[in-house]
Protein backbone atom coordinates (compact mmCIF):
# COMPACT_ATOMS: atom_id res chain seq x y z
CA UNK A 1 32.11 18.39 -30.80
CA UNK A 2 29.33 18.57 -33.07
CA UNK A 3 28.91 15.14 -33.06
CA UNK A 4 28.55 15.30 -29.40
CA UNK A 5 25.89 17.69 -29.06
CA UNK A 6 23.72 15.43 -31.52
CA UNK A 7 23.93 12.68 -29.42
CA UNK A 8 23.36 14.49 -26.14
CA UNK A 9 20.48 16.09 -27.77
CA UNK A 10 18.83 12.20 -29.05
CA UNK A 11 19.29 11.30 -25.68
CA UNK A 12 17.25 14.07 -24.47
CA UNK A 13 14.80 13.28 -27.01
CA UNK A 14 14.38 9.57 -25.62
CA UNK A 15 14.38 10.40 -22.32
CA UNK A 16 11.56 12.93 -23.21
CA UNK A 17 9.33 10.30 -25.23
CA UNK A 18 10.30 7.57 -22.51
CA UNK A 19 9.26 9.57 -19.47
CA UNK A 20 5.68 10.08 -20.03
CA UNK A 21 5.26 6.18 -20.90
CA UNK A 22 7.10 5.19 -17.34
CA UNK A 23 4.20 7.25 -15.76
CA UNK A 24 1.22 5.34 -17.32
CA UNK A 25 2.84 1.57 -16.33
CA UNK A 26 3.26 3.02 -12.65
CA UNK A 27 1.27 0.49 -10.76
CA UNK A 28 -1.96 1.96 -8.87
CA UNK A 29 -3.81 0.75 -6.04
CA UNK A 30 -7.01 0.96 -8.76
CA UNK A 31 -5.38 -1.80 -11.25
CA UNK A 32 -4.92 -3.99 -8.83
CA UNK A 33 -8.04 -4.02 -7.50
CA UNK A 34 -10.11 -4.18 -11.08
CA UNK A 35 -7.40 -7.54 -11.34
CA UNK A 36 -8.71 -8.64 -8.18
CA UNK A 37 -12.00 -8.41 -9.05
CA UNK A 38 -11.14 -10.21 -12.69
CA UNK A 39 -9.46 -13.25 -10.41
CA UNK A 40 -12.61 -13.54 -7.71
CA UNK A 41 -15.23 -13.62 -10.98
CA UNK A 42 -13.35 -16.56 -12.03
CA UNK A 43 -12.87 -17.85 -8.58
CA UNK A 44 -8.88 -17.61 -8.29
CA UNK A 45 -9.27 -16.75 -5.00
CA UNK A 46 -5.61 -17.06 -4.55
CA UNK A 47 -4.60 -14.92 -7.44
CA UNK A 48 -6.48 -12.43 -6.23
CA UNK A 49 -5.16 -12.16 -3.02
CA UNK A 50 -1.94 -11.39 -4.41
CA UNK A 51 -3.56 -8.42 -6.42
CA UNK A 52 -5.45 -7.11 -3.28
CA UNK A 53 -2.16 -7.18 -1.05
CA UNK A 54 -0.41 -5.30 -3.73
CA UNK A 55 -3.20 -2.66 -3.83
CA UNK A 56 -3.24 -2.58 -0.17
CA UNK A 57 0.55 -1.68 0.01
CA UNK A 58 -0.39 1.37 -2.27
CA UNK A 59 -3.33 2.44 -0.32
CA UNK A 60 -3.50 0.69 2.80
CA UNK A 61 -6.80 1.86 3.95
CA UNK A 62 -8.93 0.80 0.53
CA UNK A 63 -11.68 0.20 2.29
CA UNK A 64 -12.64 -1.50 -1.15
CA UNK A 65 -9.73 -3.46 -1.44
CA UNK A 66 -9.63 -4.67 1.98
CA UNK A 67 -13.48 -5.91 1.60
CA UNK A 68 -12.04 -7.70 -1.46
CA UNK A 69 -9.50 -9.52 0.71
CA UNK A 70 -11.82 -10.37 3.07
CA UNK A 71 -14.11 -11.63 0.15
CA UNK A 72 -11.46 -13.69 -0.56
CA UNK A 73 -10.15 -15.06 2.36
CA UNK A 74 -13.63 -16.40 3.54
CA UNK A 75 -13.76 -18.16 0.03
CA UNK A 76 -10.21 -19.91 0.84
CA UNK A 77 -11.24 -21.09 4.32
CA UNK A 78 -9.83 -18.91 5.72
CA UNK A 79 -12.49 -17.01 8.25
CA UNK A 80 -9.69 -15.74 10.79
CA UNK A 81 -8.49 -13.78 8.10
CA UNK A 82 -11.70 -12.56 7.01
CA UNK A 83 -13.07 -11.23 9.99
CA UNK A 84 -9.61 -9.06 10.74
CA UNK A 85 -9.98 -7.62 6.97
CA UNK A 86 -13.50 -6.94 7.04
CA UNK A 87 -13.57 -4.99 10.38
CA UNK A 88 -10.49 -3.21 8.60
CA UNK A 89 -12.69 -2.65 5.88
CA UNK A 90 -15.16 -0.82 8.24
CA UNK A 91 -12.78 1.21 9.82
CA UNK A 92 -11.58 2.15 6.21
CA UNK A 93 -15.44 3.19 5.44
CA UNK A 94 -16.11 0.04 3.21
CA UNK A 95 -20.42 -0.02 2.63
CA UNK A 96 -22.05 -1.27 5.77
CA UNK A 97 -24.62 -3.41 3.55
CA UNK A 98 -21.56 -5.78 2.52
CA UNK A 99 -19.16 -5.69 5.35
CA UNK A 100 -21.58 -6.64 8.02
CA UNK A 101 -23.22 -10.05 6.57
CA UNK A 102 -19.50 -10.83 5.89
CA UNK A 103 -18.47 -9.84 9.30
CA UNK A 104 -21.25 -11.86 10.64
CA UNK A 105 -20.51 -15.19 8.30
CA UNK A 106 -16.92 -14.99 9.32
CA UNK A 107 -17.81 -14.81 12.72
CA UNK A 108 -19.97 -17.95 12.39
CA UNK A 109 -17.32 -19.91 10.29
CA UNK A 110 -15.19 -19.12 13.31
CA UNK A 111 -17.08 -20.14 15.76
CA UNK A 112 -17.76 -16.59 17.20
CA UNK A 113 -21.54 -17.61 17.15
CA UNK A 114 -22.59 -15.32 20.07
CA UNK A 115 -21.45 -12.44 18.17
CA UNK A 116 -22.56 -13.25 14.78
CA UNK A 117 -25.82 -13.32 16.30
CA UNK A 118 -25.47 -10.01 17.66
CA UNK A 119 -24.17 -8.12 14.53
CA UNK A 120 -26.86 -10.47 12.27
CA UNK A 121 -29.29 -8.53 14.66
CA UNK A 122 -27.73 -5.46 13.67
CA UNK A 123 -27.68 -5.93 9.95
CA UNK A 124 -31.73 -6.63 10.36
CA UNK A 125 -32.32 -3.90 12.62
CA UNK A 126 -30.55 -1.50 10.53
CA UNK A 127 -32.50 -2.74 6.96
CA UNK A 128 -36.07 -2.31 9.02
């Protein structure tokens, strides 16, 4: 019996000491992103799309994160992508002074060069 009770109470001991360290690996929209932003300074472009998706399953309206993706996507050849990610990223509240020009080069790479004009025009109008 005694013998018993000592080993419930180590196991209540480890579970004690192991609980707080399962809370500080729990995976954060935040780490992902700061990875993200590792990956795109050394131009893994593709690396860090897989970090930024992650993120964005966390919090799925980083307006941060989703800039990031569409940061990412443009750089892949991908300007489709880009231009669905970045007008996320404005809905999300992402800085107008960085989702716009991006908005407006994915538009171009597109093809969309009616509109690129018009939100180029916008970007000017609104730094005047």
């Amino acid at each position: 019996m005694k013998q018993r009770l000592r080993l419930v109470g180590c196991m209540a001991v480890v579970v004690g000491l192991l609980a707080p360290l399962a809370a500080c690996t729990k995976d954060d929209a935040s780490m992902y992103v700061a990875s993200a932003k590792s990956y795109i300074a050394k131009r893994d472009y593709k690396a860090a799309v897989i970090e930024i998706k992650n993120a964005l399953q966390r919090e799925p309206d980083n307006g941060e994160a989703r800039l990031l993706l569409a940061t990412a996507l443009m750089e892949t050849g991908d300007p489709a992508g880009a231009e669905s990610e970045v007008r996320k990223a404005i809905v999300a509240g992402a800085p107008e002074d960085s989702t716009y020009p991006l908005l407006a080069r994915a538009l171009l790479a597109h093809g969309k060069n009616d509109i690129a004009a018009i939100v180029a025009g916008l970007v000017r109008v609104g730094k005047s």
